[in-house]
Protein backbone atom coordinates (compact mmCIF):
# COMPACT_ATOMS: atom_id res chain seq x y z
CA UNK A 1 4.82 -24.94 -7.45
CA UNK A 2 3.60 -21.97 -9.52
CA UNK A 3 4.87 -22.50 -12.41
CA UNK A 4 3.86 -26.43 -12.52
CA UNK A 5 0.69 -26.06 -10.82
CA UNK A 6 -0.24 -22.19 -11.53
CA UNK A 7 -1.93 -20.26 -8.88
CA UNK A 8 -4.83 -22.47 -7.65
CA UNK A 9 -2.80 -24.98 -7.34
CA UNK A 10 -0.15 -23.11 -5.52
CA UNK A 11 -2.70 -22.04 -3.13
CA UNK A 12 -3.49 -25.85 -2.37
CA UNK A 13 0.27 -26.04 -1.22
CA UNK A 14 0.64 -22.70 0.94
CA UNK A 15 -2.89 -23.59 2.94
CA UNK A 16 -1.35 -25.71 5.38
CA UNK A 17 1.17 -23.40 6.24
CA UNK A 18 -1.08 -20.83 6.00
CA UNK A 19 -3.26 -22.40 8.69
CA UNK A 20 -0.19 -23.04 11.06
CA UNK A 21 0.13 -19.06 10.92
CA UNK A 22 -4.04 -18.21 11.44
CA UNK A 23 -3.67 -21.15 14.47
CA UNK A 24 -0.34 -19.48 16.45
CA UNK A 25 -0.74 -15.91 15.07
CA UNK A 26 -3.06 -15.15 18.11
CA UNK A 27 -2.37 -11.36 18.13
CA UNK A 28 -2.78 -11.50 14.38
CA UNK A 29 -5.65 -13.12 14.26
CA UNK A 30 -7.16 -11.34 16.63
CA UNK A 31 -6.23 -8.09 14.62
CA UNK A 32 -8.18 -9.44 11.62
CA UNK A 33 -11.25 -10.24 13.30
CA UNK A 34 -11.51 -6.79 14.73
CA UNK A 35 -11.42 -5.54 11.01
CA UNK A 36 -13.39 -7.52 9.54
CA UNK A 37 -16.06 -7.41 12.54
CA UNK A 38 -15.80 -3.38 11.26
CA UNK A 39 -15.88 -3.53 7.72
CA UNK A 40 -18.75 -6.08 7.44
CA UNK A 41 -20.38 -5.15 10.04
CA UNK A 42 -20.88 -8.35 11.42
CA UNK A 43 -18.43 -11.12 13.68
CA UNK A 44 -16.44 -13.01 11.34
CA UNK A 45 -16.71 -16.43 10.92
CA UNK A 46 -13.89 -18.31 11.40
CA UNK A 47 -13.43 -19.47 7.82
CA UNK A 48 -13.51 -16.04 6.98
CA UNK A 49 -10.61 -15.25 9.28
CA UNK A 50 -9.05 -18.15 7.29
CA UNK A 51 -9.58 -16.20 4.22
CA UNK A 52 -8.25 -12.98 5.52
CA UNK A 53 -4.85 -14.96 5.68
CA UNK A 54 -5.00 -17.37 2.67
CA UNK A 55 -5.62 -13.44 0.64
CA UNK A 56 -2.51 -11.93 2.55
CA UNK A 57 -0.26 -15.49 1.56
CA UNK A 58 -1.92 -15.22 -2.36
CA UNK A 59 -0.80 -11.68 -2.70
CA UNK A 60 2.88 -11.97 -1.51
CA UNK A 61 2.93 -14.91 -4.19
CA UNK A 62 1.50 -12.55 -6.90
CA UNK A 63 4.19 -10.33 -6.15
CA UNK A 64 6.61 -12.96 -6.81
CA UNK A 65 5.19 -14.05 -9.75
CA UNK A 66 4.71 -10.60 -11.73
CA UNK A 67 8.29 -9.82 -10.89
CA UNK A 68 9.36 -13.40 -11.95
CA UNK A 69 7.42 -12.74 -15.45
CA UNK A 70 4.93 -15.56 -14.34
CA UNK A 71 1.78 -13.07 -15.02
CA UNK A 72 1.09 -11.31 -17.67
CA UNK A 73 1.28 -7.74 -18.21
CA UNK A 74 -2.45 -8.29 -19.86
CA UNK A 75 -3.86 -9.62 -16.56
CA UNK A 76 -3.23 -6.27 -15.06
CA UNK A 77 -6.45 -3.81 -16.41
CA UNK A 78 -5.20 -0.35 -16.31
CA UNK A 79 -7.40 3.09 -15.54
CA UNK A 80 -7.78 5.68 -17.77
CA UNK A 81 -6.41 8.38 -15.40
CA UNK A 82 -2.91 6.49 -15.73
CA UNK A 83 -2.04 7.58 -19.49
CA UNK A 84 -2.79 11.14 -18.16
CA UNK A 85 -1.17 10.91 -15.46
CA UNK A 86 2.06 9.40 -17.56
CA UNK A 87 1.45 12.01 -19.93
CA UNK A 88 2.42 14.67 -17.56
CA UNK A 89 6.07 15.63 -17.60
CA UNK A 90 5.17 16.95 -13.70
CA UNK A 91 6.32 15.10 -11.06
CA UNK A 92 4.27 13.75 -8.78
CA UNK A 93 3.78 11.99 -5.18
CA UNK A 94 1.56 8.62 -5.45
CA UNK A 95 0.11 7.50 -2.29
CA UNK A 96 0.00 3.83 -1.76
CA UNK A 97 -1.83 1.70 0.70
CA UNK A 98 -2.02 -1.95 2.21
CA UNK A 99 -4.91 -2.83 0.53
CA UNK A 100 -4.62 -4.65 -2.76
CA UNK A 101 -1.45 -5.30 -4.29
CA UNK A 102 0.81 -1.84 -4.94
CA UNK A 103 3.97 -4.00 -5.63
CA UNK A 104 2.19 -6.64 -8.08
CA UNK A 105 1.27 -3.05 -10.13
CA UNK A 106 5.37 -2.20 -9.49
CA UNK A 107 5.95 -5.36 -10.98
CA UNK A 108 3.31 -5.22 -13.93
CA UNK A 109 3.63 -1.44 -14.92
CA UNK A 110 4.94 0.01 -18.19
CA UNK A 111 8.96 -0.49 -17.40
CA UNK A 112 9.39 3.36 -19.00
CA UNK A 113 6.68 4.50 -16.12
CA UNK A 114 8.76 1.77 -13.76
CA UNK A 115 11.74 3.80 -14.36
CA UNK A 116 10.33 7.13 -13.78
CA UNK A 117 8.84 5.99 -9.89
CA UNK A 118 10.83 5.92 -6.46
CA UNK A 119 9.54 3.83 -3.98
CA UNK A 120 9.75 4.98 -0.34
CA UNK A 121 9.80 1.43 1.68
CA UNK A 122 10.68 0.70 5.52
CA UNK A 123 10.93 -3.26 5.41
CA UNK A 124 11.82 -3.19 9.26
CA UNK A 125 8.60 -5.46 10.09
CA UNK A 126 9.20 -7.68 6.61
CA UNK A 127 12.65 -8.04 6.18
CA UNK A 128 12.90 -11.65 5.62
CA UNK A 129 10.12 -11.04 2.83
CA UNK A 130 11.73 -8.06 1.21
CA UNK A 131 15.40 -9.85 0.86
CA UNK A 132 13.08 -12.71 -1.15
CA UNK A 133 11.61 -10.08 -3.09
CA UNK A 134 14.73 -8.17 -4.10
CA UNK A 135 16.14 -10.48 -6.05
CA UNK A 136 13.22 -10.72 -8.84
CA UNK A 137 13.03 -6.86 -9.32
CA UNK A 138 15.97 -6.63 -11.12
CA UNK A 139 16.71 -3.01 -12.45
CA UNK A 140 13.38 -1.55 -10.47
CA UNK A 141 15.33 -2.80 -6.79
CA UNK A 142 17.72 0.68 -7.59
CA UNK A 143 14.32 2.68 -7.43
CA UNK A 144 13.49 1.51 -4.16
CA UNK A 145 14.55 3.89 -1.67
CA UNK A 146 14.58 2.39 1.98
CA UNK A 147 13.73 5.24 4.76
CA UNK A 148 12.83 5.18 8.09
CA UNK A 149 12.03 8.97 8.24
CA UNK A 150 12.59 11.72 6.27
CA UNK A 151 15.75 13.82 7.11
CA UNK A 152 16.98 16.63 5.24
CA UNK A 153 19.21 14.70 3.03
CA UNK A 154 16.22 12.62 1.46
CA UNK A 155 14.16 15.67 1.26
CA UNK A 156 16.57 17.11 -1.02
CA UNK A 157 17.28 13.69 -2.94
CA UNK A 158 13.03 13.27 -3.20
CA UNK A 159 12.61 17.01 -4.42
CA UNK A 160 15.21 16.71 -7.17
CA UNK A 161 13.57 13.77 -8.81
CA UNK A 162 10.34 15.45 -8.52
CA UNK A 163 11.88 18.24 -10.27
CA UNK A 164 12.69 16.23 -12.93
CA UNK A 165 9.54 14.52 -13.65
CA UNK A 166 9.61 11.52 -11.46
CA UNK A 167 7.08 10.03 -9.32
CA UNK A 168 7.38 9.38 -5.69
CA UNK A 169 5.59 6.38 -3.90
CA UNK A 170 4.58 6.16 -0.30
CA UNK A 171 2.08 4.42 2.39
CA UNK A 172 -0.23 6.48 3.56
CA UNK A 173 -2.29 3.67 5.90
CA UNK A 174 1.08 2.68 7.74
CA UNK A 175 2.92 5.15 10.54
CA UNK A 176 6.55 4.48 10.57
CA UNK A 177 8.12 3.01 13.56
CA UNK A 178 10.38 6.68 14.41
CA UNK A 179 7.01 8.60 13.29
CA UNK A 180 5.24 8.74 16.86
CA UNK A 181 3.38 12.05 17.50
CA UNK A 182 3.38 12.92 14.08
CA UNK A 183 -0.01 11.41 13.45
CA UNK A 184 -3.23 12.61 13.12
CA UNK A 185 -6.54 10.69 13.88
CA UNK A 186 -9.40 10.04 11.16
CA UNK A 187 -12.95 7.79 11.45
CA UNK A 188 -12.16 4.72 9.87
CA UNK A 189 -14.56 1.94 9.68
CA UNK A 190 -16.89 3.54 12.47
CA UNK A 191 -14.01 4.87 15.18
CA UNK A 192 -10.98 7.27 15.38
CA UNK A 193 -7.68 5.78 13.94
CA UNK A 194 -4.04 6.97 13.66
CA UNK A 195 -2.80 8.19 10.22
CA UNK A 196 0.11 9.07 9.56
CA UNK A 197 0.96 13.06 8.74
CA UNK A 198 4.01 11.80 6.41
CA UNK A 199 2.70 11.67 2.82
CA UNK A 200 1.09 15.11 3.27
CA UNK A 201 4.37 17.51 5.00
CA UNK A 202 6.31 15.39 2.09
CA UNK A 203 3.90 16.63 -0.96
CA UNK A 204 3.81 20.43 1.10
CA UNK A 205 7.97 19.97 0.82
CA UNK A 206 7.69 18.67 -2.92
CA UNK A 207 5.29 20.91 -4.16
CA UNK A 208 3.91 18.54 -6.49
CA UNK A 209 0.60 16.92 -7.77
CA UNK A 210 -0.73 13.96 -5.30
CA UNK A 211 -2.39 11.13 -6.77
CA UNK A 212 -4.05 8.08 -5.14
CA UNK A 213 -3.25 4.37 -6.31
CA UNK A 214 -5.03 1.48 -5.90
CA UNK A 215 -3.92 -2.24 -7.37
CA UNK A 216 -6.97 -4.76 -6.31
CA UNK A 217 -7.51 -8.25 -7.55
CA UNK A 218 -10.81 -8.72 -9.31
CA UNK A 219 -11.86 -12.43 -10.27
CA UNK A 220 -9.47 -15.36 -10.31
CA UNK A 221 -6.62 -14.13 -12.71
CA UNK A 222 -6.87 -10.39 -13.28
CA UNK A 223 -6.59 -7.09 -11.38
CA UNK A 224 -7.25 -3.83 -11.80
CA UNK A 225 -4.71 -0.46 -11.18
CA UNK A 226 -6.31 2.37 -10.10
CA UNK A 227 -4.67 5.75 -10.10
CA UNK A 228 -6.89 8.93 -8.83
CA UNK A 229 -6.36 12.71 -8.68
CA UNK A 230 -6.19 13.61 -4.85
CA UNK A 231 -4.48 16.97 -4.83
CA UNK A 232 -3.63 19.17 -7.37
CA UNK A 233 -1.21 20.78 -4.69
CA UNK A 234 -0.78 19.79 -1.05
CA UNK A 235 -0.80 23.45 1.12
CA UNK A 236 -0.30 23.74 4.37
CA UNK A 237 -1.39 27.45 6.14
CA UNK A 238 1.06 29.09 8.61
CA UNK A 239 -1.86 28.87 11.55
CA UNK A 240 -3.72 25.97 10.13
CA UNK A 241 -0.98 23.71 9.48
CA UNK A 242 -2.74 21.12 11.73
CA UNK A 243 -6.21 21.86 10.52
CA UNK A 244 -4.79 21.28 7.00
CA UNK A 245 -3.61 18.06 7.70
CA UNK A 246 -6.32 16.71 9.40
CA UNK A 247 -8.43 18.01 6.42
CA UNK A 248 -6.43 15.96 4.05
CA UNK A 249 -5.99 12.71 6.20
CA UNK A 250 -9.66 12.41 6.77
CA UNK A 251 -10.44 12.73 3.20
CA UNK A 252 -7.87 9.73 2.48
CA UNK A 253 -9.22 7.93 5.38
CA UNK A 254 -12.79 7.93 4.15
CA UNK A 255 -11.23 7.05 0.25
CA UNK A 256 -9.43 4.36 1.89
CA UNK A 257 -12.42 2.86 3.87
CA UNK A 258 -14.42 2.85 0.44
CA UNK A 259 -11.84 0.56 -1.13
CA UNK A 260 -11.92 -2.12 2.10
CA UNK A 261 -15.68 -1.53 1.77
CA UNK A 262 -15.67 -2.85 -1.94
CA UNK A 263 -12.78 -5.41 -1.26
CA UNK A 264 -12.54 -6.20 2.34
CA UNK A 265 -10.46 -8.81 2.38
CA UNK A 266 -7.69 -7.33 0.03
CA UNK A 267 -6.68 -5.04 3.53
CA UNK A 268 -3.82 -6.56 5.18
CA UNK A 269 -2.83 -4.90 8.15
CA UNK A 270 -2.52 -7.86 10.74
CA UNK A 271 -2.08 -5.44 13.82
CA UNK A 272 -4.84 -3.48 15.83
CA UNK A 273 -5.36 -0.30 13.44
CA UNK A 274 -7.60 1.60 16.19
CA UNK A 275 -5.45 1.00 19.16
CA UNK A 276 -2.65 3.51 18.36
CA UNK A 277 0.62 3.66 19.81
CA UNK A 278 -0.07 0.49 22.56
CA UNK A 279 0.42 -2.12 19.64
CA UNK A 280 2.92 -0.57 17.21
C-alpha cells in the first residue's frame, strides 16, 4: 500500500484498523487521554485521542519504510551537533526516548555512523512488531543488542565498544520490566513520575560522553534528528550516589517534557506514565 499509494494514502488504509484499536484499547486509550489532558493542558477531544493513535500507527510504518529504502535519506534534516559528535573518535552513550521516531533515524543515518552504534532494545511488550521489523534492517539487526538488564557480562561487552569508539543507544523514558526499585521519580508534565536510573549507572560504568537524541516528524514528508550534549561525563559521588541521579533524571525529565511540549502527539507511551509500578 505504500509503495502504490505513498504515505497518505497508506494512512487511508491503516485508519480503520486503527480505530478498531482506539475503540477496544480501553486501558490504552485511557492512558493517552491522561497525557494529553497533561501536556495540553486541557481534556482531549476525542478526535484528538484518534490522532494520538493514527501518529503511533504512521510512525511504526515510517520505520518500515526507511528501512525498506521507501524514504529518502534527504527527508531526514540532520543537526549540526551530529557531524561533531561523529567527528569524535570517543565513544559515547546516546539516550533515546519514545517520542518521535529513534528507529526511523536508525534507519536513515549515515550507514558508517549506523555501524559504529549498538542499540540496547527489550522487545518483551512488542515482539510481534520487532520480528516484522528485523527483517528490513539487514546488516544494522547485528547491532541491536537485546537486554533485559544489565549483568556483568554486557557491562563488559558495552564498555569495550565504548572503548573503541562506538556509540551506545538506550531509553531513558521506559523502566525495564526486571528494573523495579531502581527508579527514581522526576515532575513530568505537572506531577512526580518514575524514571528509570539505567542510562545514568550505565554512562557512570562507561565513563563516556552522554548525548541526547531526538528524531521528530516535522510537516508531511520530512523530519528532523536531533542530537544534544547532556553530559560531558556521568559521576556518581560515594554519599550522593542517589542525589546524583536524581540530579540527572530530573534534568532529562524536564528536556523530555519540552520535546512533548513542542510535539505532543509524537509521545507514544500508551500506559499510565504517573502511576508507577500498579500498571507496568
Amino acid at each position: 500500500a505504500y509503495r502504490l499509494l505513498g504515505r497518505r494514502g497508506c494512512a487511508w488504509v491503516m485508519a480503520p484498523i486503527v480505530l478498531y484499536f482506539f475503540l477496544t484499547g480501553t486501558e490504552q486509550r485511557r492512558a493517552s487521554r491522561t497525557y494529553l489532558g497533561r501536556v495540553l493542558n486541557r481534556p482531549p477531544t476525542l478526535a484528538e485521542g484518534f490522532r494520538h493513535f493514527m501518529d503511533f500507527a504512521g510512525r511504526a510504518l515510517d520505520a518500515f519504510a526507511a528501512w525498506s529504502r521507501a524514504v529518502p535519506v534527504r527527508a531526514m534534516e540532520v543537526g549540526e551537533f551530529v557531524a561533531r559528535a561523529a567527528a569524535d573518535p570517543r565513544g559515547a552513550l546516546l539516550v533515546v526516548s519514545h517520542h518521535g521516531n529513534a528507529e526511523l533515524s536508525h534507519a536513515l543515518m549515515d550507514p558508517a555512523l549506523r555501524r559504529r552504534l549498538t542499540v540496547l532494545v527489550h522487545t518483551r511488550h512488542a515482539e510481534n512488531y520487532n520480528r516484522l521489523l528485523e527483517a528490513h534492517r539487514g546488516e544494522a539487526a547485528a547491532r541491536m543488542l537485546q537486554v533485559t538488564e544489565i549483568g556483568p557480562d554486557t557491562a563488559i561487552v558495552l564498555r569495550e565498544r565504548i572503548e573503541a569508539g562506538e556509540w551506545i543507544a538506550m531509553a531513558g523514558d521506559r523502566v525495564p520490566v526486571l528494573s523495579r526499585g531502581r527508579v527514581c521519580r522526576a515532575s513530568f508534565l505537572g506531577e512526580a513520575a518514575e524514571f528509570s536510573q539505567g542510562p545514568w549507572l550505565l554512562a557512570a560504568l562507561l565513563d563516556c560522553p552522554v548525548h541526547l537524541l531526538f528524531c521528530r516528524r516535522d510537516g508531511e514528508g520530512g523530519w528532523r534528528l536531533g542530537l544534544e550534549p547532556f553530559a560531558e561525563r556521568v559521576e556518581l559521588p560515594r554519599g550522593r550516589r542517589q542525589e546524583a541521579i536524581a540530579g540527572y533524571v530530573r534534568r532529562y525529565a524536564a528536556r523530555l517534557e519540552r520535546e512533548c511540549r513542542e510535539a505532543p502527539f509524537q509521545w507514544y507511551n500508551f500506559f499510565d506514565f504517573w502511576a508507577g509500578e500498579k500498571v507496568r
